[in-house]
N, C-alpha and C. Protein backbone atom coordinates (compact mmCIF):
# COMPACT_ATOMS: atom_id res chain seq x y z
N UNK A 1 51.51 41.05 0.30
CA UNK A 1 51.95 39.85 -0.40
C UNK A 1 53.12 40.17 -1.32
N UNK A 2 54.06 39.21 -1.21
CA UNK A 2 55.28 39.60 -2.14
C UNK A 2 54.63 39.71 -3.62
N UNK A 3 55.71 40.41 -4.41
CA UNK A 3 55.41 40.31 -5.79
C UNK A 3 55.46 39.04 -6.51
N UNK A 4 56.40 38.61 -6.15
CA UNK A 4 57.26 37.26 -6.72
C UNK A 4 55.68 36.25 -6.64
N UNK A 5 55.54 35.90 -5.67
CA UNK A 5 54.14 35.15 -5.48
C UNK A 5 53.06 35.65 -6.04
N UNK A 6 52.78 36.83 -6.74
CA UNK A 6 51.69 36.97 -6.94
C UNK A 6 52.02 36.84 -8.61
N UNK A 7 53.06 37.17 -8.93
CA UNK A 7 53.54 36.38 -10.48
C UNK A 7 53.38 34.99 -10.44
N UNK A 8 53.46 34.40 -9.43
CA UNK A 8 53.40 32.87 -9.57
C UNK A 8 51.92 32.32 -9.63
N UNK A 9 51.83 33.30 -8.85
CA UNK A 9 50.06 32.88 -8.96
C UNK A 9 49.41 32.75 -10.65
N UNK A 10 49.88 34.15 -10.60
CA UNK A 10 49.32 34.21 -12.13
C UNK A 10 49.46 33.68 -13.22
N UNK A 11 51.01 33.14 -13.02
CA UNK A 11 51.52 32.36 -14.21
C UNK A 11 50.71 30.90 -13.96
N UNK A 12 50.69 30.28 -13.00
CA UNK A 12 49.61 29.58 -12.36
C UNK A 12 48.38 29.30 -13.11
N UNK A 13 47.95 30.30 -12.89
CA UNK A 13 46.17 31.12 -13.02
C UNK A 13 46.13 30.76 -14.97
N UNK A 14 47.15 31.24 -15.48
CA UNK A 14 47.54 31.19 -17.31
C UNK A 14 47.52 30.10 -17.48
N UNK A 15 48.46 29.11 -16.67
CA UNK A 15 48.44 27.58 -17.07
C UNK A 15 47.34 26.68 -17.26
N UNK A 16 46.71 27.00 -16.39
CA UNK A 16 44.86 26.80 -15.43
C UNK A 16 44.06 26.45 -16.65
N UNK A 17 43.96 27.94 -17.15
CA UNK A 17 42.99 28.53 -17.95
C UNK A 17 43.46 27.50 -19.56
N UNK A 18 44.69 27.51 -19.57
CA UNK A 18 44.97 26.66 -20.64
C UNK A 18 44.47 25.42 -20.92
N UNK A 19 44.87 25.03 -19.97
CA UNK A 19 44.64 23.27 -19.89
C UNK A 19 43.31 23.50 -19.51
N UNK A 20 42.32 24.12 -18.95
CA UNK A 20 40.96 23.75 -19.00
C UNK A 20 40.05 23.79 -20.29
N UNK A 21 40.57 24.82 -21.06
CA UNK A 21 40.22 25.54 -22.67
C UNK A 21 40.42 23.83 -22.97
N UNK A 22 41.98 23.45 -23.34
CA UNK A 22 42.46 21.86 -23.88
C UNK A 22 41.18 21.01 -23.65
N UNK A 23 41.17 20.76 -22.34
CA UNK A 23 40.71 19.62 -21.64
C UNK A 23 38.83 19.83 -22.34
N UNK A 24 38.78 20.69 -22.71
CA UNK A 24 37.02 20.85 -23.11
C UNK A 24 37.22 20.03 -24.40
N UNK A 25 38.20 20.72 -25.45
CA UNK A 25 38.67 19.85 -26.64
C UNK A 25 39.01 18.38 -26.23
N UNK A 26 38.83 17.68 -25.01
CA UNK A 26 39.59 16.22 -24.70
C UNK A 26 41.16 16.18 -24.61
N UNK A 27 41.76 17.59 -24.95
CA UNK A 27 43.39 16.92 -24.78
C UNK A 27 43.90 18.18 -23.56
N UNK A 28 43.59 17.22 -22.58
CA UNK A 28 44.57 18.09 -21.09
C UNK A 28 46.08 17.92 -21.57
N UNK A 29 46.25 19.03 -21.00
CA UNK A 29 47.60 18.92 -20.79
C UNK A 29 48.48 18.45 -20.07
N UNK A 30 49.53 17.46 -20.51
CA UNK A 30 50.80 16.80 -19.60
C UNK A 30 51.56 17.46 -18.74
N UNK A 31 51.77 16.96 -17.98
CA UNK A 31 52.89 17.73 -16.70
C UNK A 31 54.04 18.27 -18.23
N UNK A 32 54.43 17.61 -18.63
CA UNK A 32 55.60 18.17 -19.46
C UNK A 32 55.03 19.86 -20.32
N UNK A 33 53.86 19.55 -20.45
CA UNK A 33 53.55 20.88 -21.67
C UNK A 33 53.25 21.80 -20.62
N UNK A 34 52.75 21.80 -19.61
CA UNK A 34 52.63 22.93 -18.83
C UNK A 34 54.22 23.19 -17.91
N UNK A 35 54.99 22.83 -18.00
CA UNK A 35 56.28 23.28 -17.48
C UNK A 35 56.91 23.70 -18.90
N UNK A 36 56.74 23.34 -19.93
CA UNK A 36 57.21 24.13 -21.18
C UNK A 36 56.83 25.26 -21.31
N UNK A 37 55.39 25.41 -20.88
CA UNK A 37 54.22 26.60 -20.84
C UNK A 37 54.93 27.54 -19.86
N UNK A 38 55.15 27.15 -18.21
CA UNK A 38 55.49 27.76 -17.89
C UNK A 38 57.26 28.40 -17.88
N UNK A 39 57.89 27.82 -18.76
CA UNK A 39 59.14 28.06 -18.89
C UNK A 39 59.14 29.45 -20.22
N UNK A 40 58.29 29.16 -20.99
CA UNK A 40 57.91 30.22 -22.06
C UNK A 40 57.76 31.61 -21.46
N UNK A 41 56.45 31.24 -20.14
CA UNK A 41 56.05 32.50 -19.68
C UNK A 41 57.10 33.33 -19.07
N UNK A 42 58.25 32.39 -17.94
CA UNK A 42 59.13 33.04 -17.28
C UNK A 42 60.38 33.51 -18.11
N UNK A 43 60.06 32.85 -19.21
CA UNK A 43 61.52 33.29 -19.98
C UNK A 43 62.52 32.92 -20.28
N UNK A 44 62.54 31.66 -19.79
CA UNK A 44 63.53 30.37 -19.88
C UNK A 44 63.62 29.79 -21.47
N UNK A 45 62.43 30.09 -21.80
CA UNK A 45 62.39 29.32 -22.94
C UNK A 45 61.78 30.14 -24.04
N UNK A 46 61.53 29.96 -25.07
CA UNK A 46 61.04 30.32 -26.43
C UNK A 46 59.25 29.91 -27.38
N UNK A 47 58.73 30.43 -27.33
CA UNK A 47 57.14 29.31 -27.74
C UNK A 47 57.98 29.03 -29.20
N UNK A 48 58.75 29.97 -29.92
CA UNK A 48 59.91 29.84 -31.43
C UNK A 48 60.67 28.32 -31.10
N UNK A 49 61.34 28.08 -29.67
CA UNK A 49 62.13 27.56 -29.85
C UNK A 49 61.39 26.13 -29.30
N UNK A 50 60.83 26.27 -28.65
CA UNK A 50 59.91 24.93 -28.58
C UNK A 50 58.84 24.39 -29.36
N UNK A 51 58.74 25.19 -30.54
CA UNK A 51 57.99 24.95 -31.86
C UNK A 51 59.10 24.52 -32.74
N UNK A 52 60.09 24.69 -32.54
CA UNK A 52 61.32 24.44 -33.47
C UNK A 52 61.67 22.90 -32.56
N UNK A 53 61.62 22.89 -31.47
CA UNK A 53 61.74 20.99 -30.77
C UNK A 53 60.55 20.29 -31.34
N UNK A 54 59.72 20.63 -31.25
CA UNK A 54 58.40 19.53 -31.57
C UNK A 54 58.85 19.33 -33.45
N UNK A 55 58.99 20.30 -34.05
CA UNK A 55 59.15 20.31 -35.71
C UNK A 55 60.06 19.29 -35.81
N UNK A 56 61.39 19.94 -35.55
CA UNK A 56 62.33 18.51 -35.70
C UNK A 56 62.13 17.04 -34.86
N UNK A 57 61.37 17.00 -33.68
CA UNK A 57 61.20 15.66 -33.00
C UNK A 57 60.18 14.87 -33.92
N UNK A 58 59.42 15.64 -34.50
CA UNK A 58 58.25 14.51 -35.30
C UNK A 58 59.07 14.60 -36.80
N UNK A 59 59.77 15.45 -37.62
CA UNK A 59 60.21 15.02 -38.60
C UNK A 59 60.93 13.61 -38.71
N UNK A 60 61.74 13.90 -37.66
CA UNK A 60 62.33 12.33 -37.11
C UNK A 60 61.95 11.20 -37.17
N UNK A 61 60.89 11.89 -36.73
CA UNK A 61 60.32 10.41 -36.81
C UNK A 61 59.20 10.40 -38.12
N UNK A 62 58.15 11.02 -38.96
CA UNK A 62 58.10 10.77 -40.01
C UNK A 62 58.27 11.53 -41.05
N UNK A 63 59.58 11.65 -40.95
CA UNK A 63 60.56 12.01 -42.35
C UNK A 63 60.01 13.16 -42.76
């Protein structure tokens, strides 16, 4: 089995485990937070810098 796929799996497998943990608390996760999730894992993105989008998107809105 390629490597590449078996990273995908796993990153997969991480997302999974997330949103099922959530979903016990009642809040599954949105298609949007698990492609943030997985953009974190691959490296695209920042958990800093997408904690820094949510901070300023709700200040916005209450001040």
């Amino acid at each position: 089995m390629n490597i590449k796929n078996q990273t995908e799996k796993e990153i997969q497998e991480k997302i999974r485990k997330v949103d099922g943990a959530m979903s016990q608390e009642g809040m599954p996760l949105t298609k949007e937070l698990k492609q943030k999730l997985y953009n974190c894992i691959i490296g695209k993105s920042s958990t800093e810098l997408e904690r820094k989008k949510i901070i300023e998107k709700y200040r916005g809105i209450y001040g």
